[in-house]
C-alpha atoms as a PDB file:
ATOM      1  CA  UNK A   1     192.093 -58.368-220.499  1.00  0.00           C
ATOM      2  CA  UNK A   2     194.215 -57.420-217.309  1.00  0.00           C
ATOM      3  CA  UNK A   3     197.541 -58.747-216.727  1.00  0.00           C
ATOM      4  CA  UNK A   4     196.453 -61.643-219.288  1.00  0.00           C
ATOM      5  CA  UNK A   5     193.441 -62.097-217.658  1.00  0.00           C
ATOM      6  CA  UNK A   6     189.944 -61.919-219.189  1.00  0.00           C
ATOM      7  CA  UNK A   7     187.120 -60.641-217.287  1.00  0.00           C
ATOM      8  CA  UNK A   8     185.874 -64.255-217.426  1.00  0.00           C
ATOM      9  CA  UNK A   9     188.931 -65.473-215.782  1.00  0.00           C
ATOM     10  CA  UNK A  10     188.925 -62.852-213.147  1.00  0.00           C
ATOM     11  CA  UNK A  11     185.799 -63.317-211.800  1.00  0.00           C
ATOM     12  CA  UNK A  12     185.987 -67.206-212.075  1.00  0.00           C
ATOM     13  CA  UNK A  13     188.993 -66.710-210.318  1.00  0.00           C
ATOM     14  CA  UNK A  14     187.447 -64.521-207.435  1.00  0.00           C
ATOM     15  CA  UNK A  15     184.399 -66.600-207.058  1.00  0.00           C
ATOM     16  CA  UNK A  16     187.032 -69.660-206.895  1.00  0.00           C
ATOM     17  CA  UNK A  17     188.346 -67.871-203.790  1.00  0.00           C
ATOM     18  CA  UNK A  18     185.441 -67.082-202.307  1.00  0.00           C
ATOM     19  CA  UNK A  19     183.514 -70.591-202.112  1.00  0.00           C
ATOM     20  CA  UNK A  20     186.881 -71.661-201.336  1.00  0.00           C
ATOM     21  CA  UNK A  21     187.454 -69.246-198.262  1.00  0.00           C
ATOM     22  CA  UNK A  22     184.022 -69.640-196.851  1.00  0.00           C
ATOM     23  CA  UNK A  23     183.879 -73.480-197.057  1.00  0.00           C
ATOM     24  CA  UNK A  24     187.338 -73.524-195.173  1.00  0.00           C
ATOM     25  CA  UNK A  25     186.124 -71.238-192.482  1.00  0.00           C
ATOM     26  CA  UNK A  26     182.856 -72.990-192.219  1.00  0.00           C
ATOM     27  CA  UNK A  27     185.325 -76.062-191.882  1.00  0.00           C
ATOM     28  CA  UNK A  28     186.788 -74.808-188.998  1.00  0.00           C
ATOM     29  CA  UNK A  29     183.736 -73.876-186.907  1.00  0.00           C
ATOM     30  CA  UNK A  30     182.332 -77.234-187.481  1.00  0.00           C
ATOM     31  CA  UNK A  31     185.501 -79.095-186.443  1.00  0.00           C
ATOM     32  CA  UNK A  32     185.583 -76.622-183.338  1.00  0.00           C
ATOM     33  CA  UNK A  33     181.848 -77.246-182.495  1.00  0.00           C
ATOM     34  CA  UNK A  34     181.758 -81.204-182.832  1.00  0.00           C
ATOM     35  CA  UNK A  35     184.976 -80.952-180.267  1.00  0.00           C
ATOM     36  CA  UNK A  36     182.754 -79.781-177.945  1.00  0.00           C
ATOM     37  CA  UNK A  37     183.757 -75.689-178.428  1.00  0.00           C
ATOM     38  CA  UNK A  38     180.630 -73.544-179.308  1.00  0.00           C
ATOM     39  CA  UNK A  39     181.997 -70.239-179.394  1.00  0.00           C
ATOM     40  CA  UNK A  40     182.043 -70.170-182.923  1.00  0.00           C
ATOM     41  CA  UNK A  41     178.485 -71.353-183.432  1.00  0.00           C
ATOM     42  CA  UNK A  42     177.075 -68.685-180.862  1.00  0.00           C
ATOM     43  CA  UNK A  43     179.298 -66.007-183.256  1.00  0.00           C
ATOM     44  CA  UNK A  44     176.902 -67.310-186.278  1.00  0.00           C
ATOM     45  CA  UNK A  45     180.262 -68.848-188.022  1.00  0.00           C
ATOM     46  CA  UNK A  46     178.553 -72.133-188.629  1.00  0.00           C
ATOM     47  CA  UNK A  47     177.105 -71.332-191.696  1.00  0.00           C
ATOM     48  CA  UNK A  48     178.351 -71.323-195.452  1.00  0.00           C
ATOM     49  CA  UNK A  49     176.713 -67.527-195.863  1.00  0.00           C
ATOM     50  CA  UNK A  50     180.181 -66.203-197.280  1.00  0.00           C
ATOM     51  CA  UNK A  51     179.052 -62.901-195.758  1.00  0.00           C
ATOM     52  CA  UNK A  52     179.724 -64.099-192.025  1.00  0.00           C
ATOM     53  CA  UNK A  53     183.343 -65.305-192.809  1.00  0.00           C
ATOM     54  CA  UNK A  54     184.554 -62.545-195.142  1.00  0.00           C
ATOM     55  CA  UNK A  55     187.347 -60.075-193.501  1.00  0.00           C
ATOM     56  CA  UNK A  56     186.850 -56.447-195.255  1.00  0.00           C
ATOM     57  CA  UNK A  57     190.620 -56.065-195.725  1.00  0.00           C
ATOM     58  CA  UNK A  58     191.271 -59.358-196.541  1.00  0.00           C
ATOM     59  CA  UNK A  59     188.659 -59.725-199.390  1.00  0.00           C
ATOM     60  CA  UNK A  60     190.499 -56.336-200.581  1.00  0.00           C
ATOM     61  CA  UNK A  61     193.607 -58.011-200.709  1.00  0.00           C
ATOM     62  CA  UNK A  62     191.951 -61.101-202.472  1.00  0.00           C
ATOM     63  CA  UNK A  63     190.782 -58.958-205.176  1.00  0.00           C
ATOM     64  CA  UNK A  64     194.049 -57.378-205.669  1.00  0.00           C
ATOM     65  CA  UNK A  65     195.652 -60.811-205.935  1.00  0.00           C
ATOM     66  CA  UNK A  66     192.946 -61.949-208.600  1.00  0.00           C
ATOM     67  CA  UNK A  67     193.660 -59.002-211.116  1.00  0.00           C
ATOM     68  CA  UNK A  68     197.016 -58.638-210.056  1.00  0.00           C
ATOM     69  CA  UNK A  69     198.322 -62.335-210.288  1.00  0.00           C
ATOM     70  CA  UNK A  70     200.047 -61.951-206.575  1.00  0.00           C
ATOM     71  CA  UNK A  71     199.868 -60.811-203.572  1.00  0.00           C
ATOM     72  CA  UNK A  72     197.125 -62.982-200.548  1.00  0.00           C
ATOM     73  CA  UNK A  73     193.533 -62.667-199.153  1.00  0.00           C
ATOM     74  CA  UNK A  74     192.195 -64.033-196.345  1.00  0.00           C
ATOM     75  CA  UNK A  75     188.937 -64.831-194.442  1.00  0.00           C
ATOM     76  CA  UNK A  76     187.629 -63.522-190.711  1.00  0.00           C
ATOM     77  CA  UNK A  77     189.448 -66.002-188.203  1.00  0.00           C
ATOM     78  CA  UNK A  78     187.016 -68.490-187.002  1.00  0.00           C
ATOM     79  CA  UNK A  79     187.104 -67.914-183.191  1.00  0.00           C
ATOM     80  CA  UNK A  80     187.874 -70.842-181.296  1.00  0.00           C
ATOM     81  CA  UNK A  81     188.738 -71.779-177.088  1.00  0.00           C
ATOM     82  CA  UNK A  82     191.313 -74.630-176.603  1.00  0.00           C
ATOM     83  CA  UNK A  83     189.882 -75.290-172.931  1.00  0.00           C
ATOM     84  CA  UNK A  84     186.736 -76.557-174.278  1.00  0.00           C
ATOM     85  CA  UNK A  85     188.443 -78.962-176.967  1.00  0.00           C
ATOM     86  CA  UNK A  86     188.015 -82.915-176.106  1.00  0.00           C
ATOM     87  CA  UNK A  87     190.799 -83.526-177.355  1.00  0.00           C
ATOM     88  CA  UNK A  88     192.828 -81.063-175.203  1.00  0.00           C
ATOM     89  CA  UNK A  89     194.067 -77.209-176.309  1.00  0.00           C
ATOM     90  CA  UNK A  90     196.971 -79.209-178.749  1.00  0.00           C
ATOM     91  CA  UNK A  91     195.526 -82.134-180.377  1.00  0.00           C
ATOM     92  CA  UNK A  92     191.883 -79.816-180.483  1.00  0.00           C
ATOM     93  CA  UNK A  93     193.610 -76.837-182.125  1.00  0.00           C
ATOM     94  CA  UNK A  94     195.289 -79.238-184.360  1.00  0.00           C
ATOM     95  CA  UNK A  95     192.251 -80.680-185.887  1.00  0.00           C
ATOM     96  CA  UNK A  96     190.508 -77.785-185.993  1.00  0.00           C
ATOM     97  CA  UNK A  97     193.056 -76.189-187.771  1.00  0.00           C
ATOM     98  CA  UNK A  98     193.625 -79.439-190.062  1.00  0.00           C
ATOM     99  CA  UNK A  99     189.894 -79.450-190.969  1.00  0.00           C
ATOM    100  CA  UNK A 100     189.668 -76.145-193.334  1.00  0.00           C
ATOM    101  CA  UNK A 101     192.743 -77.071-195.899  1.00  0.00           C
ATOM    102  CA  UNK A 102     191.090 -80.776-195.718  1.00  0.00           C
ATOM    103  CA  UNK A 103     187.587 -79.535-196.716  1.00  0.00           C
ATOM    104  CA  UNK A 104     189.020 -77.429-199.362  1.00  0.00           C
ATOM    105  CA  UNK A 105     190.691 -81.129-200.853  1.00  0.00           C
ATOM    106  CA  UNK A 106     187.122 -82.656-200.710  1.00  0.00           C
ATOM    107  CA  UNK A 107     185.753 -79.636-202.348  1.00  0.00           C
ATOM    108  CA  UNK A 108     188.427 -79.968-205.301  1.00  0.00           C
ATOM    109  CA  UNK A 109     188.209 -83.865-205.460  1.00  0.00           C
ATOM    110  CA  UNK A 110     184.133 -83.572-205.389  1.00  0.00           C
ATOM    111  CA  UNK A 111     184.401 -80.309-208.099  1.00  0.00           C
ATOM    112  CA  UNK A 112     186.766 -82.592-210.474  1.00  0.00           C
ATOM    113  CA  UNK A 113     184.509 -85.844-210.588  1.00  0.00           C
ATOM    114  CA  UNK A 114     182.623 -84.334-213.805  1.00  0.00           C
ATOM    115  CA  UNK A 115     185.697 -83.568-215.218  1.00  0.00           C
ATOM    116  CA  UNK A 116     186.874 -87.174-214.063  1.00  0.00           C
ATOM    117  CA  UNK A 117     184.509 -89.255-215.505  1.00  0.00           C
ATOM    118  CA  UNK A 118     184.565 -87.038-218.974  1.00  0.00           C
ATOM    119  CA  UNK A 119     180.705 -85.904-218.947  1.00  0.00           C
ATOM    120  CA  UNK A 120     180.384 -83.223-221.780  1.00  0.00           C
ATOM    121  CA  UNK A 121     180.460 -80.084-220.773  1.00  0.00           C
ATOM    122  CA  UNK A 122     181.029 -76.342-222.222  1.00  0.00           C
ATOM    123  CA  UNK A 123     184.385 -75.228-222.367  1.00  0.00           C
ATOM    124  CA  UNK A 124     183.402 -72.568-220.220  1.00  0.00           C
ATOM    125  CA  UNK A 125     182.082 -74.406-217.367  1.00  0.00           C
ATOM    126  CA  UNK A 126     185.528 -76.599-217.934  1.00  0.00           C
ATOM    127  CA  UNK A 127     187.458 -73.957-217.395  1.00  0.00           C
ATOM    128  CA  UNK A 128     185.439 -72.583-214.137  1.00  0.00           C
ATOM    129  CA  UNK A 129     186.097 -75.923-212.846  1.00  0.00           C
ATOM    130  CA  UNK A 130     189.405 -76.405-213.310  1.00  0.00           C
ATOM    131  CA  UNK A 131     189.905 -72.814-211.183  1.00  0.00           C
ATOM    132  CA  UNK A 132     187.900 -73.667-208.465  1.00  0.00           C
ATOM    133  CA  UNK A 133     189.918 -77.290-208.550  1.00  0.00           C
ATOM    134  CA  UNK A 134     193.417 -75.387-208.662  1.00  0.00           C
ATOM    135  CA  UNK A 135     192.325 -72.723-206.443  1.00  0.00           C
ATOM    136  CA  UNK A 136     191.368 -75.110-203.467  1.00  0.00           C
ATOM    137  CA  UNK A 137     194.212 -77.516-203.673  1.00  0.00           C
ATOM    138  CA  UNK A 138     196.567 -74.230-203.447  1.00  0.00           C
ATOM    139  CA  UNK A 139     194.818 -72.993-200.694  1.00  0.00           C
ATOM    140  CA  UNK A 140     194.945 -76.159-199.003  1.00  0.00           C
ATOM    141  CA  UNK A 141     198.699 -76.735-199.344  1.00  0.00           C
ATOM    142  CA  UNK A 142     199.786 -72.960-198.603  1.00  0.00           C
ATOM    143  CA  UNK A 143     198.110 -73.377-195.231  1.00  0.00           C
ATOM    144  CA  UNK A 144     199.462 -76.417-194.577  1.00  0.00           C
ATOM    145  CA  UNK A 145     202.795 -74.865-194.607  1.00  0.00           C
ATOM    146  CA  UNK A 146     203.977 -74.625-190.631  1.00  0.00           C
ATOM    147  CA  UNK A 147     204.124 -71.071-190.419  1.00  0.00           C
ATOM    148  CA  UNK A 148     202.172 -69.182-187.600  1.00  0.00           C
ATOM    149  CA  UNK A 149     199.419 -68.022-187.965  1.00  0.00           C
ATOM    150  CA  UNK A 150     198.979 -70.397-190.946  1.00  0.00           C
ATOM    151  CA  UNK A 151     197.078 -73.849-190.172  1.00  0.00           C
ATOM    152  CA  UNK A 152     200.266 -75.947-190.957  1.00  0.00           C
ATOM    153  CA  UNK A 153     201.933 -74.396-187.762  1.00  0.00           C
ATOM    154  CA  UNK A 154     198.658 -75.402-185.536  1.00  0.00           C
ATOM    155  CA  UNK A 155     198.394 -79.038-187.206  1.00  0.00           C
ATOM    156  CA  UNK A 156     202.114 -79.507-186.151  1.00  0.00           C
ATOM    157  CA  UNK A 157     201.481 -78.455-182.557  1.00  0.00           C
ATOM    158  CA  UNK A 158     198.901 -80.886-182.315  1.00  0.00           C
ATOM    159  CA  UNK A 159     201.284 -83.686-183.979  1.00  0.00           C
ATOM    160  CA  UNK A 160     204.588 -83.009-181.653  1.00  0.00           C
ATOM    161  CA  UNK A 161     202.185 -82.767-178.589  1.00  0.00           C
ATOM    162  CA  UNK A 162     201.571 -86.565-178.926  1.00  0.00           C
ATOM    163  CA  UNK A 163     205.349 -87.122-179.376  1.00  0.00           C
ATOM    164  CA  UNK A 164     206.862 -88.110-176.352  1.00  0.00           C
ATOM    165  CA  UNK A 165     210.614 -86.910-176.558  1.00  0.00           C
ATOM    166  CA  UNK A 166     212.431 -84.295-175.635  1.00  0.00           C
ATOM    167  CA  UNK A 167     212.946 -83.202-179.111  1.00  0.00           C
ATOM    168  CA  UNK A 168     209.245 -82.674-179.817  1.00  0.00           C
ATOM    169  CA  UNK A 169     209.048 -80.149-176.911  1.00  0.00           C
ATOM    170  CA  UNK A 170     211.927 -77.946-177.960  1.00  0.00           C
ATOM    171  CA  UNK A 171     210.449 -77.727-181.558  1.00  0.00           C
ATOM    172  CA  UNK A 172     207.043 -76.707-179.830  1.00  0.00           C
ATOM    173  CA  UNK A 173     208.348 -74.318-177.487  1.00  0.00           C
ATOM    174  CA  UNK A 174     210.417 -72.691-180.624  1.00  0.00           C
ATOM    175  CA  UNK A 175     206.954 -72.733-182.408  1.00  0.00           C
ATOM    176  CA  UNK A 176     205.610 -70.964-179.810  1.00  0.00           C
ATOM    177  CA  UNK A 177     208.371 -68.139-179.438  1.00  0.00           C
ATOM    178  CA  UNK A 178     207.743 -67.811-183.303  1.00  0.00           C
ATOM    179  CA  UNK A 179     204.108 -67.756-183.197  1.00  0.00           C
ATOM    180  CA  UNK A 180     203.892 -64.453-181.047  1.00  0.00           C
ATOM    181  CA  UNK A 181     205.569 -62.827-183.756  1.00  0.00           C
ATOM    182  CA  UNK A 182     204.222 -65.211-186.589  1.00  0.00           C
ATOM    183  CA  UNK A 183     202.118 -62.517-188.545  1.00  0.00           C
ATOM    184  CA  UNK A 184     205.235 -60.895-189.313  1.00  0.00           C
ATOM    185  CA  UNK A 185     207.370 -62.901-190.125  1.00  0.00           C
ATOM    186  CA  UNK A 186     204.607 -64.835-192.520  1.00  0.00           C
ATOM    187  CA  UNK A 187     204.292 -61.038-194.161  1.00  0.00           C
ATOM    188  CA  UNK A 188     207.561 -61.144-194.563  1.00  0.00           C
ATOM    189  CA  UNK A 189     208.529 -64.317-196.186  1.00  0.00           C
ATOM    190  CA  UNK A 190     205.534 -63.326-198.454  1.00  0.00           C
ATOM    191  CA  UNK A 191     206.987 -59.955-199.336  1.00  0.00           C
ATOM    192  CA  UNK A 192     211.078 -62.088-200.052  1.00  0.00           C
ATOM    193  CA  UNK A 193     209.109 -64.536-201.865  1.00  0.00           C
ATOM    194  CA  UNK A 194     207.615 -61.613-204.443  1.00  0.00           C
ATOM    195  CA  UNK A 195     211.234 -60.151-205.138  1.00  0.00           C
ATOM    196  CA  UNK A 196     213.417 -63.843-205.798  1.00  0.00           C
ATOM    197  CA  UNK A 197     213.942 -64.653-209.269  1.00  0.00           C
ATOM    198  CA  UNK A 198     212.542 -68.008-208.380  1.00  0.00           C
ATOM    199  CA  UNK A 199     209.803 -68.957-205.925  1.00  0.00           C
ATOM    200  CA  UNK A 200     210.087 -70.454-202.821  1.00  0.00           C
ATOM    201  CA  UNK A 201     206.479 -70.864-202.547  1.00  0.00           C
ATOM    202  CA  UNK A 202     206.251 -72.573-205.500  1.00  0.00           C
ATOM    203  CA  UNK A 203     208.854 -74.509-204.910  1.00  0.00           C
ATOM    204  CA  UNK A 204     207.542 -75.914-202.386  1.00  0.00           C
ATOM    205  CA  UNK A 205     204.379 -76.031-202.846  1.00  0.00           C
ATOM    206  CA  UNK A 206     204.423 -76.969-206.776  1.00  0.00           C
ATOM    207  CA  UNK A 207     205.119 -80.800-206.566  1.00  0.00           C
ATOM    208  CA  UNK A 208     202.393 -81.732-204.129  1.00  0.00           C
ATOM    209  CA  UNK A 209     200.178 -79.232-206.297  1.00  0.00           C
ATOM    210  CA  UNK A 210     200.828 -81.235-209.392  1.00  0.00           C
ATOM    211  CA  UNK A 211     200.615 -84.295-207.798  1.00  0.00           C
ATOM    212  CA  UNK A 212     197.189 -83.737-206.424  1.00  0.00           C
ATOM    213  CA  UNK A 213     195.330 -81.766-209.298  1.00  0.00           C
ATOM    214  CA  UNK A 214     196.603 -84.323-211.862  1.00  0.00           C
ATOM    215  CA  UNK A 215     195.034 -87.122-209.535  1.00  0.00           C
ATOM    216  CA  UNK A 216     191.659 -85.190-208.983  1.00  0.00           C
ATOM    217  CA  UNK A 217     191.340 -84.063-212.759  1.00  0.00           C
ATOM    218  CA  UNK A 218     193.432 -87.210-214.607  1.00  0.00           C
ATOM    219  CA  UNK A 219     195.484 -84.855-216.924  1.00  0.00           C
END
């Protein structure tokens, strides 16, 4: 084992993670297509070939985190231009962004109907499962969180752009002074999170985590 992991677990784990990053990029080259914007289709991103959406450092990272048990990985940024978005550069951005931690909820909820309906199955194939379940529904609700350059932040652009007050435009003009420097400060709220005695992360994110994977699985 490593770190209380068996090899089983690890690559169940990293396999998780990879389905899971490669449907939610494929997610957002879709969304960004059927909006009219085929810059991401002429890049070859509208596929589910994991090869075209995996980031070399970012897989690195993703491996660390798997044996490790912290740390985050990441996929290749879907390229995508606002001006040729129907829906405009705010509302467009905001459901392509909204479309990858969405499609990594239908993969979960579509992943836990064996589970659901209690066919009988190994325990191992349980258990792979249940990752892939757990590992989609986090990666769903961390990039929901509104932090740039997470989708969250996007996805709440697009929402205050359709508010008309004058409240709505100061919180997306602060969004956008944060979003120039959004990489680091998402780095560091990662790094503060690692070194709390309790985390934030979790905190937040552990309710609605609960909430959903007992819905999807039933216990």
């Amino acid at each position: 084992m490593i770190l209380g992991r068996s090899p089983l677990e690890i690559v169940a784990f990293l396999l998780s993670l990879l389905i899971a990053i490669d449907v939610h990029e494929f997610a957002h080259a879709w969304m960004a297509n059927e909006l009219g914007d085929p810059t991401a289709r002429y890049q070859g991103r509208l596929s589910l070939n994991p090869l075209v959406h995996l980031d070399p450092m970012g897989t690195m990272m993703m491996l660390f985190s798997v044996i490790y048990g912290f740390g985050i990985g990441w996929g290749k940024p879907v390229p995508v231009d606002p001006r040729y978005l129907r829906q405009g550069p705010r509302v467009g951005m905001g459901m392509v962004a909204a479309a990858g931690p969405l499609s990594n909820l239908v993969l979960a909820a579509i992943v836990a109907v064996p589970i659901r309906l209690g066919l009988p199955l190994s325990w191992p194939l349980i258990t792979l499962l249940l990752i892939v379940i757990s590992v989609n529904i986090g990666i769903a609700l961390f990039n929901l969180l509104p932090v740039p350059p997470l989708d969250g932040a996007s996805i709440l652009q697009g929402i205050l752009s359709i508010i008309r007050a004058p409240w709505a435009y100061r919180v997306s003009e602060a969004l956008d002074k944060i979003g120039a420097q959004g990489y680091m400060i998402f780095l560091l709220l990662i790094m503060v999170d690692q070194v709390l005695p309790v985390s934030i992360l979790g905190l937040i994110i552990g309710l609605p985590f609960r909430l959903l994977y007992r819905l999807m699985v039933g216990f």
